[in-house]
PDB file of N, CA and C in Angstrom:
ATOM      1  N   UNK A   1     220.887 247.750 165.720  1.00  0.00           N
ATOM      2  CA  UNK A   1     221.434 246.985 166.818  1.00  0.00           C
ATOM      3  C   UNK A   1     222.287 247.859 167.740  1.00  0.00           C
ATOM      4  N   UNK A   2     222.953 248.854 167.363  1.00  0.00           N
ATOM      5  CA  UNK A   2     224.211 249.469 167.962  1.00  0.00           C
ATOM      6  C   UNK A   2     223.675 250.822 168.605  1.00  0.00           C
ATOM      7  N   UNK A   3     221.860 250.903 168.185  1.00  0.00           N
ATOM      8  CA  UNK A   3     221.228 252.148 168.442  1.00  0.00           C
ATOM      9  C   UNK A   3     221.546 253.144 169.499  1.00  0.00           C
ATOM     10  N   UNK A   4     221.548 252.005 170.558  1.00  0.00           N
ATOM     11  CA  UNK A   4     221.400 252.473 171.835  1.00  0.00           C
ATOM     12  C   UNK A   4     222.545 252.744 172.621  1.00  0.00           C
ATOM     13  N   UNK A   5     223.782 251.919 171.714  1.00  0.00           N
ATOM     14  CA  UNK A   5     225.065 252.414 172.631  1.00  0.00           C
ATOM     15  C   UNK A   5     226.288 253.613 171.855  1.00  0.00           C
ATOM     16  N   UNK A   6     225.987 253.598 170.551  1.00  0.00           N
ATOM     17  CA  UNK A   6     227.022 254.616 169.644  1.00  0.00           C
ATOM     18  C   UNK A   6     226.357 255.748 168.901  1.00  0.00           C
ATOM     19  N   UNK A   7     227.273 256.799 168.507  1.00  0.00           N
ATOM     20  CA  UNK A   7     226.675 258.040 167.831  1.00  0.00           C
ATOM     21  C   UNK A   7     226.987 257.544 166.440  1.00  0.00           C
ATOM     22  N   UNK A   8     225.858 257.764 165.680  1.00  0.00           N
ATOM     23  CA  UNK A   8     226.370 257.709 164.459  1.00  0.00           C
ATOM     24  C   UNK A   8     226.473 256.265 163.965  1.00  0.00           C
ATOM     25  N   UNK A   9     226.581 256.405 162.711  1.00  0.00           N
ATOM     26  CA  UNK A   9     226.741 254.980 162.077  1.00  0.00           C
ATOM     27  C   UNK A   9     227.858 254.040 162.350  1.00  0.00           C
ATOM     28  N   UNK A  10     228.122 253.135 162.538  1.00  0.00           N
ATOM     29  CA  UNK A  10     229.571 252.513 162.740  1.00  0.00           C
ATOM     30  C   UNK A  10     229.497 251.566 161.346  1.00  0.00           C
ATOM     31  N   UNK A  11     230.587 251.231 160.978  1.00  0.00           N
ATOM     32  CA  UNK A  11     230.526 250.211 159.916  1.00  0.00           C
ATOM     33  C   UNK A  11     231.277 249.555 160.227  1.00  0.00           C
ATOM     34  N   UNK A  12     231.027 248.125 159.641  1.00  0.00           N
ATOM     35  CA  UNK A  12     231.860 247.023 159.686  1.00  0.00           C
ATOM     36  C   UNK A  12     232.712 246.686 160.442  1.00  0.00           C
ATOM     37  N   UNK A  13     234.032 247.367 159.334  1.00  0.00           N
ATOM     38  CA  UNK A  13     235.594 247.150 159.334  1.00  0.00           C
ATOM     39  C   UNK A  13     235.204 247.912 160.781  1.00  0.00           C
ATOM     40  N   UNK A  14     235.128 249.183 161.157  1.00  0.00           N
ATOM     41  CA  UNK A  14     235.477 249.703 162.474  1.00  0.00           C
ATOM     42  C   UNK A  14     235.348 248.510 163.349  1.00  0.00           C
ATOM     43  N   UNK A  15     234.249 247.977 163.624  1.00  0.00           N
ATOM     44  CA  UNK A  15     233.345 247.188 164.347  1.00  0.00           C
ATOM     45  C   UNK A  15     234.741 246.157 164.595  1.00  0.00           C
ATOM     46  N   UNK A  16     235.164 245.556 163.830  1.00  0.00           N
ATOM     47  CA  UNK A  16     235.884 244.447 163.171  1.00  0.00           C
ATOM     48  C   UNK A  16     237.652 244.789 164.210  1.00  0.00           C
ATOM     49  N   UNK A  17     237.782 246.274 163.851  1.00  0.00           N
ATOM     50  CA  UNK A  17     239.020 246.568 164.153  1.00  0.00           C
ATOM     51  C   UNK A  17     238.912 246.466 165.273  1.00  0.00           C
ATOM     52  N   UNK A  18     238.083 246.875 166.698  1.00  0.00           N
ATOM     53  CA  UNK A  18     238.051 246.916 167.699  1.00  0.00           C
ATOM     54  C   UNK A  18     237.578 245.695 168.340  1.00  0.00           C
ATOM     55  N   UNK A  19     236.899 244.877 167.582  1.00  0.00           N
ATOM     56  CA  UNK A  19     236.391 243.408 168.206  1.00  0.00           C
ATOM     57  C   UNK A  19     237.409 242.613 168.496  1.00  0.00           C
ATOM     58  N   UNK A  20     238.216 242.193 166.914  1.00  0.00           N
ATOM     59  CA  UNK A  20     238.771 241.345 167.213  1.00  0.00           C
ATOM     60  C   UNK A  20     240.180 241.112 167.788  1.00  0.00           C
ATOM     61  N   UNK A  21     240.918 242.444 168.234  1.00  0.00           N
ATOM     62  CA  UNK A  21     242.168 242.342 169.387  1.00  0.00           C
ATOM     63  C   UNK A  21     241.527 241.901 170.629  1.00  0.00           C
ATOM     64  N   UNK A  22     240.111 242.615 170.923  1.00  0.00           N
ATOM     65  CA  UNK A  22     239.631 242.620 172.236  1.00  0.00           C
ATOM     66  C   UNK A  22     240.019 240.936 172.500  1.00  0.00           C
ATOM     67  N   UNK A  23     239.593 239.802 171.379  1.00  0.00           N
ATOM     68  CA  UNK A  23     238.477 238.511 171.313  1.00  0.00           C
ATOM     69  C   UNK A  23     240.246 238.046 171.748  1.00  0.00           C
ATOM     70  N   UNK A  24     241.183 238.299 170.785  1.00  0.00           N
ATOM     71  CA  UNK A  24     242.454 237.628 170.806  1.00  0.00           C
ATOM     72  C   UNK A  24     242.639 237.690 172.071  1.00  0.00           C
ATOM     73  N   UNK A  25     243.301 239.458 172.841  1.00  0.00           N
ATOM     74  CA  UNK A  25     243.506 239.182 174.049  1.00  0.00           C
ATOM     75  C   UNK A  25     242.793 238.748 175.057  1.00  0.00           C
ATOM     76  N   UNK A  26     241.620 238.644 174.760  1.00  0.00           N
ATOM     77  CA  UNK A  26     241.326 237.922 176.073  1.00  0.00           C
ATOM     78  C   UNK A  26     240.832 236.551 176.008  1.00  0.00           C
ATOM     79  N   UNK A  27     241.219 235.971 175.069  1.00  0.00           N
ATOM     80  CA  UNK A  27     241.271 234.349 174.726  1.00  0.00           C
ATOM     81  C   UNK A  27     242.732 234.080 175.296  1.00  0.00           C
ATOM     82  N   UNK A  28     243.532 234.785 175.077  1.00  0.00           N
ATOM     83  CA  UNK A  28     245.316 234.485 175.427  1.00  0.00           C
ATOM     84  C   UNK A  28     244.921 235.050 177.368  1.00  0.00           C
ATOM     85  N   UNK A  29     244.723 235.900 177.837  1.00  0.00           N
ATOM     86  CA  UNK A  29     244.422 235.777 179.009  1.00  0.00           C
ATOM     87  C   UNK A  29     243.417 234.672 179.391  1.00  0.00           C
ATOM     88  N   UNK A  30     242.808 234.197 178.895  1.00  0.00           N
ATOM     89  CA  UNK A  30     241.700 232.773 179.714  1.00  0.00           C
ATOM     90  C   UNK A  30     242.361 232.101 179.421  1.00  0.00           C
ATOM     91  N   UNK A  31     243.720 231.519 178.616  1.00  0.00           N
ATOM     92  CA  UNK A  31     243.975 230.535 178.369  1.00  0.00           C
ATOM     93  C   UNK A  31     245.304 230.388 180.275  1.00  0.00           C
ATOM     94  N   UNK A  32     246.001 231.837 180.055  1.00  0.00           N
ATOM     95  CA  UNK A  32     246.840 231.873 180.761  1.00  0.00           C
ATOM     96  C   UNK A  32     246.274 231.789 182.086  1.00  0.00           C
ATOM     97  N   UNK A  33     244.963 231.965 182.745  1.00  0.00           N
ATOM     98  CA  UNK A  33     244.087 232.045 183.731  1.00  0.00           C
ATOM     99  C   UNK A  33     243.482 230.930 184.280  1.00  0.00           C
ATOM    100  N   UNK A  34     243.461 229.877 182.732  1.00  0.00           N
ATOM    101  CA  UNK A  34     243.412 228.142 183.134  1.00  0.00           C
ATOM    102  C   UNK A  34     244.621 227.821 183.525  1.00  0.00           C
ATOM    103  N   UNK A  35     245.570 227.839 182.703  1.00  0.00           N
ATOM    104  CA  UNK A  35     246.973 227.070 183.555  1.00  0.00           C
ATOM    105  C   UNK A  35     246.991 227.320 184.813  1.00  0.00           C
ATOM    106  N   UNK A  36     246.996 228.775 184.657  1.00  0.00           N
ATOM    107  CA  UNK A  36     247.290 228.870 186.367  1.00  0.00           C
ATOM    108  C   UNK A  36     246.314 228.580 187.301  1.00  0.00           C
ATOM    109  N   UNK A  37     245.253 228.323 187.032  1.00  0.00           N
ATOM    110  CA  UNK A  37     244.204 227.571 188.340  1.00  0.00           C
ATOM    111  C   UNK A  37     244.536 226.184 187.821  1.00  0.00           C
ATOM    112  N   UNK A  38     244.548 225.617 186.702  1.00  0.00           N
ATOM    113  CA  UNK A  38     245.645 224.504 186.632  1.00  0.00           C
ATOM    114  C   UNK A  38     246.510 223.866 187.813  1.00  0.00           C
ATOM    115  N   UNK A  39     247.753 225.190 187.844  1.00  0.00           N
ATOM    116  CA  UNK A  39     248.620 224.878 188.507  1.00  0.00           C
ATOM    117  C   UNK A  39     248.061 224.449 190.192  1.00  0.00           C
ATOM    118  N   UNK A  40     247.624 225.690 190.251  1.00  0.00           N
ATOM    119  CA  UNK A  40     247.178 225.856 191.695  1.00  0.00           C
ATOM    120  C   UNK A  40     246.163 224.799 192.291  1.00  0.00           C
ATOM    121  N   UNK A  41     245.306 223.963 191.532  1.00  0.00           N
ATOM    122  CA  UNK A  41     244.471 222.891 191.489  1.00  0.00           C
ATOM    123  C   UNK A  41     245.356 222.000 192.069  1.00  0.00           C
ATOM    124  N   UNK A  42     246.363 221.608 191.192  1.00  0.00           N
ATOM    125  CA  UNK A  42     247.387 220.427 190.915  1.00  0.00           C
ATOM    126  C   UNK A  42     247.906 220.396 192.533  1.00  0.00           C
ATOM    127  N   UNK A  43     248.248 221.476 192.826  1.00  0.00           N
ATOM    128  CA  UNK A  43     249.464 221.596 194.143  1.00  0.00           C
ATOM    129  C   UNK A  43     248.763 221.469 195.406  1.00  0.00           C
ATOM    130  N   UNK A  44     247.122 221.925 194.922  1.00  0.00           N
ATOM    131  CA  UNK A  44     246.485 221.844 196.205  1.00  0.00           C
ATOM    132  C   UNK A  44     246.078 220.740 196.179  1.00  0.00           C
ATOM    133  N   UNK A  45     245.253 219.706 195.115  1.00  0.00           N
ATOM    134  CA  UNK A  45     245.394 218.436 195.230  1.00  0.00           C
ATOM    135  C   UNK A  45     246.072 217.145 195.500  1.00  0.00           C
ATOM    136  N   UNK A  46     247.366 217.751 195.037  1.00  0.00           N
ATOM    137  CA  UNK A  46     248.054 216.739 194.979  1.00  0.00           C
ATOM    138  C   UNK A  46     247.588 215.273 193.912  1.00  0.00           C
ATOM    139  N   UNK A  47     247.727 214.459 194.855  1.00  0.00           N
ATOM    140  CA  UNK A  47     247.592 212.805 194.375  1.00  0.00           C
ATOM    141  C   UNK A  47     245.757 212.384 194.456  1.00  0.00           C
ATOM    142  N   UNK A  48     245.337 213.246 195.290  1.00  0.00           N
ATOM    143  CA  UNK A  48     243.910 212.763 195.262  1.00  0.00           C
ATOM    144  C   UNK A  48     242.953 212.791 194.230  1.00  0.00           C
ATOM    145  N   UNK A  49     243.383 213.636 193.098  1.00  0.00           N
ATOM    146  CA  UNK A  49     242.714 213.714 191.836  1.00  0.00           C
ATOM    147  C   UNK A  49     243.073 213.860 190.716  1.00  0.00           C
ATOM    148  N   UNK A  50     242.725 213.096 189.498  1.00  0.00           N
ATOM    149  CA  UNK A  50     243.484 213.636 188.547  1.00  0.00           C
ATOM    150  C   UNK A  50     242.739 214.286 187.577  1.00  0.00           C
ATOM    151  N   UNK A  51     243.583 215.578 187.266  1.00  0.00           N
ATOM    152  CA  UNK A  51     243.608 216.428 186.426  1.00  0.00           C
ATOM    153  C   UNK A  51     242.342 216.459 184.809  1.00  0.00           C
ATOM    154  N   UNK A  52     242.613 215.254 184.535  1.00  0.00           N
ATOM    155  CA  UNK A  52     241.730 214.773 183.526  1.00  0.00           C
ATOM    156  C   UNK A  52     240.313 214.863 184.189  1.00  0.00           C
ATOM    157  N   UNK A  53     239.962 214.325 185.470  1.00  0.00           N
ATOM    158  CA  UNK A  53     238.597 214.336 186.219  1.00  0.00           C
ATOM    159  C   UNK A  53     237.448 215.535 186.083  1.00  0.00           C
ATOM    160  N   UNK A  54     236.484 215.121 186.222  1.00  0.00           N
ATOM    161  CA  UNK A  54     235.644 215.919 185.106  1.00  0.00           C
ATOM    162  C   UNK A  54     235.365 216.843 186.631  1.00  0.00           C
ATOM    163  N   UNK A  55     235.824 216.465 187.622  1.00  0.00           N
ATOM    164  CA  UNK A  55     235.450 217.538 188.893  1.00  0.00           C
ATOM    165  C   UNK A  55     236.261 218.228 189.223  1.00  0.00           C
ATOM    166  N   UNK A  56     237.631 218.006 188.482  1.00  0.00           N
ATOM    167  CA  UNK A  56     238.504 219.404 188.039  1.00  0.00           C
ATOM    168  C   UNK A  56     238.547 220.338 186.672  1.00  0.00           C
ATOM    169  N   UNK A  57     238.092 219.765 185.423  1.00  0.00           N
ATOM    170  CA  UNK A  57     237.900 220.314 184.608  1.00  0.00           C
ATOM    171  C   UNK A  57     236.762 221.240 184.673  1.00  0.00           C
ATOM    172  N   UNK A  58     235.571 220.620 185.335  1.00  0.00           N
ATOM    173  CA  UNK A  58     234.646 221.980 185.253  1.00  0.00           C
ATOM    174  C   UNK A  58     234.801 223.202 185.949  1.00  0.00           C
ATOM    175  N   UNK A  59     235.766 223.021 187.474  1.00  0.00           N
ATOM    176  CA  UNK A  59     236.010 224.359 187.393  1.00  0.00           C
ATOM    177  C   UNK A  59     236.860 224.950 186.812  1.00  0.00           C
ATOM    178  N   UNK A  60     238.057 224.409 186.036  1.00  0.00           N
ATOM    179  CA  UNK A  60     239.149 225.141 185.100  1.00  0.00           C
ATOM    180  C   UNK A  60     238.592 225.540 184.088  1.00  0.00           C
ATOM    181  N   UNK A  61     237.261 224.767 183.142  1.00  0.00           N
ATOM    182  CA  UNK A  61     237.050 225.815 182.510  1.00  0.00           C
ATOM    183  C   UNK A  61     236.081 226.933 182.917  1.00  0.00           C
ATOM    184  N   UNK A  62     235.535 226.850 184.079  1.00  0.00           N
ATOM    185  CA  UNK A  62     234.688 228.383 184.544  1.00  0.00           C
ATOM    186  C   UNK A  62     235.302 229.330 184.547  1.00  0.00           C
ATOM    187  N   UNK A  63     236.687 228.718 185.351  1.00  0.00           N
ATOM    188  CA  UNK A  63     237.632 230.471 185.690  1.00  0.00           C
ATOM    189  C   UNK A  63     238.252 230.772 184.304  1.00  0.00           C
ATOM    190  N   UNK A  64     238.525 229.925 183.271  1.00  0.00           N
ATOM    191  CA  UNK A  64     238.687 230.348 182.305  1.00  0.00           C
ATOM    192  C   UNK A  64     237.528 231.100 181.078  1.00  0.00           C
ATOM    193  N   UNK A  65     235.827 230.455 181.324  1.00  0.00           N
ATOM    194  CA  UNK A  65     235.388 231.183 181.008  1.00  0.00           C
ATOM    195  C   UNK A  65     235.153 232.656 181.414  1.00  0.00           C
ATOM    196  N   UNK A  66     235.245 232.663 182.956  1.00  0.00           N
ATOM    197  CA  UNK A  66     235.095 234.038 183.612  1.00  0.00           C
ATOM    198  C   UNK A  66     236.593 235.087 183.122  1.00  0.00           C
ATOM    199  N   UNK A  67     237.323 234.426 182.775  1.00  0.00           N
ATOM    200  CA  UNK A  67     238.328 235.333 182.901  1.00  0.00           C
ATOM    201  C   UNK A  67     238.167 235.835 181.326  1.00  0.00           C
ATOM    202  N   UNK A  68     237.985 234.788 180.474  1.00  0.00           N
ATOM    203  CA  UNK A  68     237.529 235.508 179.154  1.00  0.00           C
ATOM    204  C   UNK A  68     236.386 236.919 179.302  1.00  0.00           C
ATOM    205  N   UNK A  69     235.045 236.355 180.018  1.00  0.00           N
ATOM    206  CA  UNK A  69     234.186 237.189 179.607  1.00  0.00           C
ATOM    207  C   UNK A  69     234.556 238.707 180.454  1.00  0.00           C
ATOM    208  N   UNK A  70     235.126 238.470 181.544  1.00  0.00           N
ATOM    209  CA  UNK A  70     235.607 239.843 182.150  1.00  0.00           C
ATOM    210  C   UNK A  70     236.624 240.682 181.924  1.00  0.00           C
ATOM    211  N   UNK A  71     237.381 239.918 180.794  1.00  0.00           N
ATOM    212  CA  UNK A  71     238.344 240.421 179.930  1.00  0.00           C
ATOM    213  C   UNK A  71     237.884 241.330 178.685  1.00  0.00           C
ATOM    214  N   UNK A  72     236.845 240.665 178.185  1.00  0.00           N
ATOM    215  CA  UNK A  72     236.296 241.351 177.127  1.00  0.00           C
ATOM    216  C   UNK A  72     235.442 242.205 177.789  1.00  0.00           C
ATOM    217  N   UNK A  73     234.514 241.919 178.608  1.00  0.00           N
ATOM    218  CA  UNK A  73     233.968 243.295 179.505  1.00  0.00           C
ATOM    219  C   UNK A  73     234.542 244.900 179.201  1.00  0.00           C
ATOM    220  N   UNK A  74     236.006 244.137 180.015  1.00  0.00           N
ATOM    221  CA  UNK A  74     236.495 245.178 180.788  1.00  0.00           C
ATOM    222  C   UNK A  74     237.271 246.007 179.087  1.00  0.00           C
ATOM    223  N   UNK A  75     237.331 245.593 178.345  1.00  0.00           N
ATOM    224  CA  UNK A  75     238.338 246.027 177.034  1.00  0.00           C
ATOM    225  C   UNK A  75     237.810 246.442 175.786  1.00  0.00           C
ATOM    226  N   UNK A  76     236.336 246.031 175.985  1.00  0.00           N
ATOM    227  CA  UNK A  76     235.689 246.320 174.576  1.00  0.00           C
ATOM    228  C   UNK A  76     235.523 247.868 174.482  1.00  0.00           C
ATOM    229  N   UNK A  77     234.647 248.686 175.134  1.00  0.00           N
ATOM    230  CA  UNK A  77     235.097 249.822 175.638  1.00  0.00           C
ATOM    231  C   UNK A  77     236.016 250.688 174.773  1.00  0.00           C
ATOM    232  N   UNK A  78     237.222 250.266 175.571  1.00  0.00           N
ATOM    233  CA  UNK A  78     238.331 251.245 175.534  1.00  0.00           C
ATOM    234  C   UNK A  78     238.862 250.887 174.000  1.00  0.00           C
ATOM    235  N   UNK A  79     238.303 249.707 173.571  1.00  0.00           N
ATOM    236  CA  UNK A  79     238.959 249.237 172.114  1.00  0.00           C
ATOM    237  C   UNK A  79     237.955 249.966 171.290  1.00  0.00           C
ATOM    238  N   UNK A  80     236.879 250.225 171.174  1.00  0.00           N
ATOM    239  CA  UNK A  80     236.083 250.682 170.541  1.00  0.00           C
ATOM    240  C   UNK A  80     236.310 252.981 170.263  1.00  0.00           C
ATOM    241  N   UNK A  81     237.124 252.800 171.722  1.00  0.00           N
ATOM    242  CA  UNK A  81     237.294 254.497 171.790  1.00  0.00           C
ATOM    243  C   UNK A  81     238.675 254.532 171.018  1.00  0.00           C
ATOM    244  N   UNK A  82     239.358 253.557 171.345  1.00  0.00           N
ATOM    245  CA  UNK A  82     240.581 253.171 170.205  1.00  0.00           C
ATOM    246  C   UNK A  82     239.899 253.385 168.727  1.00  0.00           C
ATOM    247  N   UNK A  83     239.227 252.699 168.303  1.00  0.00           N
ATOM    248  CA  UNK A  83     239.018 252.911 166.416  1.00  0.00           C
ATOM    249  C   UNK A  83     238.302 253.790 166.369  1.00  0.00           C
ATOM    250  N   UNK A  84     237.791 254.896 167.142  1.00  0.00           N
ATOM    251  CA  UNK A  84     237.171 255.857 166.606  1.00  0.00           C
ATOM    252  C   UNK A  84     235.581 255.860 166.442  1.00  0.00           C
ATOM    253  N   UNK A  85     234.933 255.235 167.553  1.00  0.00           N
ATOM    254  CA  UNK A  85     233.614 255.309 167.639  1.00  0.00           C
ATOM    255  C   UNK A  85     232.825 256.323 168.922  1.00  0.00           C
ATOM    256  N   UNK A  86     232.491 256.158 168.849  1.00  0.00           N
ATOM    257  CA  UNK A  86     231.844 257.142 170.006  1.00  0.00           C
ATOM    258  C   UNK A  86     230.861 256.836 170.468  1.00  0.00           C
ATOM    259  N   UNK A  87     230.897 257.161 171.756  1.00  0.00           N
ATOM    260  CA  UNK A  87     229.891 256.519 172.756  1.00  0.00           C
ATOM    261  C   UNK A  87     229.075 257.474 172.922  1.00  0.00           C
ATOM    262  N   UNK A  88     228.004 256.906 173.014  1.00  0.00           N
ATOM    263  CA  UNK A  88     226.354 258.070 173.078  1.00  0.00           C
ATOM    264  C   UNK A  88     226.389 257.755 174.720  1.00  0.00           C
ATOM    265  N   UNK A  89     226.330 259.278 174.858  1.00  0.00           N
ATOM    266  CA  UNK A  89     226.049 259.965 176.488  1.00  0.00           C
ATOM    267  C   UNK A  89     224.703 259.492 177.636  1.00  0.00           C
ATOM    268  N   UNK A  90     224.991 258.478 179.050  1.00  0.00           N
ATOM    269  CA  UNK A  90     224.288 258.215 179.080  1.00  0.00           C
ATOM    270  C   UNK A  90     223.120 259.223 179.828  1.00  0.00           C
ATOM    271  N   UNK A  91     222.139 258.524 179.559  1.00  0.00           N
ATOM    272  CA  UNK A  91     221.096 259.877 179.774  1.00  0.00           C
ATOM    273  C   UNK A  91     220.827 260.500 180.913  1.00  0.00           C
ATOM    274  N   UNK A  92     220.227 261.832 180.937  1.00  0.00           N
ATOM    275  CA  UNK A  92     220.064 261.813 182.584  1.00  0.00           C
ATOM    276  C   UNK A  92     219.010 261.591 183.374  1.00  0.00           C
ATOM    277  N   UNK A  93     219.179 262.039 184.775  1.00  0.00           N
ATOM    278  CA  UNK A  93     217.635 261.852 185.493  1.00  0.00           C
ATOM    279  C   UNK A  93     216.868 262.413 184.982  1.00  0.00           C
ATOM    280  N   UNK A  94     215.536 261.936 185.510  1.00  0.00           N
ATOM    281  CA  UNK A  94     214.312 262.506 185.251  1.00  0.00           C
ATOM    282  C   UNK A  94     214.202 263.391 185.831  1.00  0.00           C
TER     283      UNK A  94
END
């Protein structure tokens, strides 16, 4: 599975060590990324909608899914050069 992106074998626990800070912090950033389009929803709405309404919830949770998945994007990476894996070189031109 990991063929194509690491040198060498990785095991587990490595795998494990670098996954799951990535998963934490950026579950605690999407969470903090809903409130605040939360907030900003609320103030720009005002009285015309409420919060519970399923035509504000679906976009609070998009930006919260987006902010998760571009969180982990952006962190898996550097968490993975953190525990000691190594990234296979990408190839060159033809």
């Amino acid at each position: 599975m990991t063929q194509g992106l690491f040198e060498g074998n990785v095991d587990l626990h490595t795998a494990l060590t670098a996954i799951l800070p990535t998963l934490i912090i950026s579950l605690v950033v999407a969470f903090a990324v809903g409130r605040l389009a939360r907030r900003v929803l609320v103030s720009i709405l005002g009285e015309q909608l409420s919060v519970t309404s399923p035509l504000v919830r679906g976009p609070l949770r998009l930006f919260s899914l987006a902010a998760f998945l571009l969180c982990s994007a952006v962190l898996i990476f550097p968490a993975f050069e953190l525990a000691g894996v190594e990234r296979k070189p990408p190839p060159r031109g033809h």
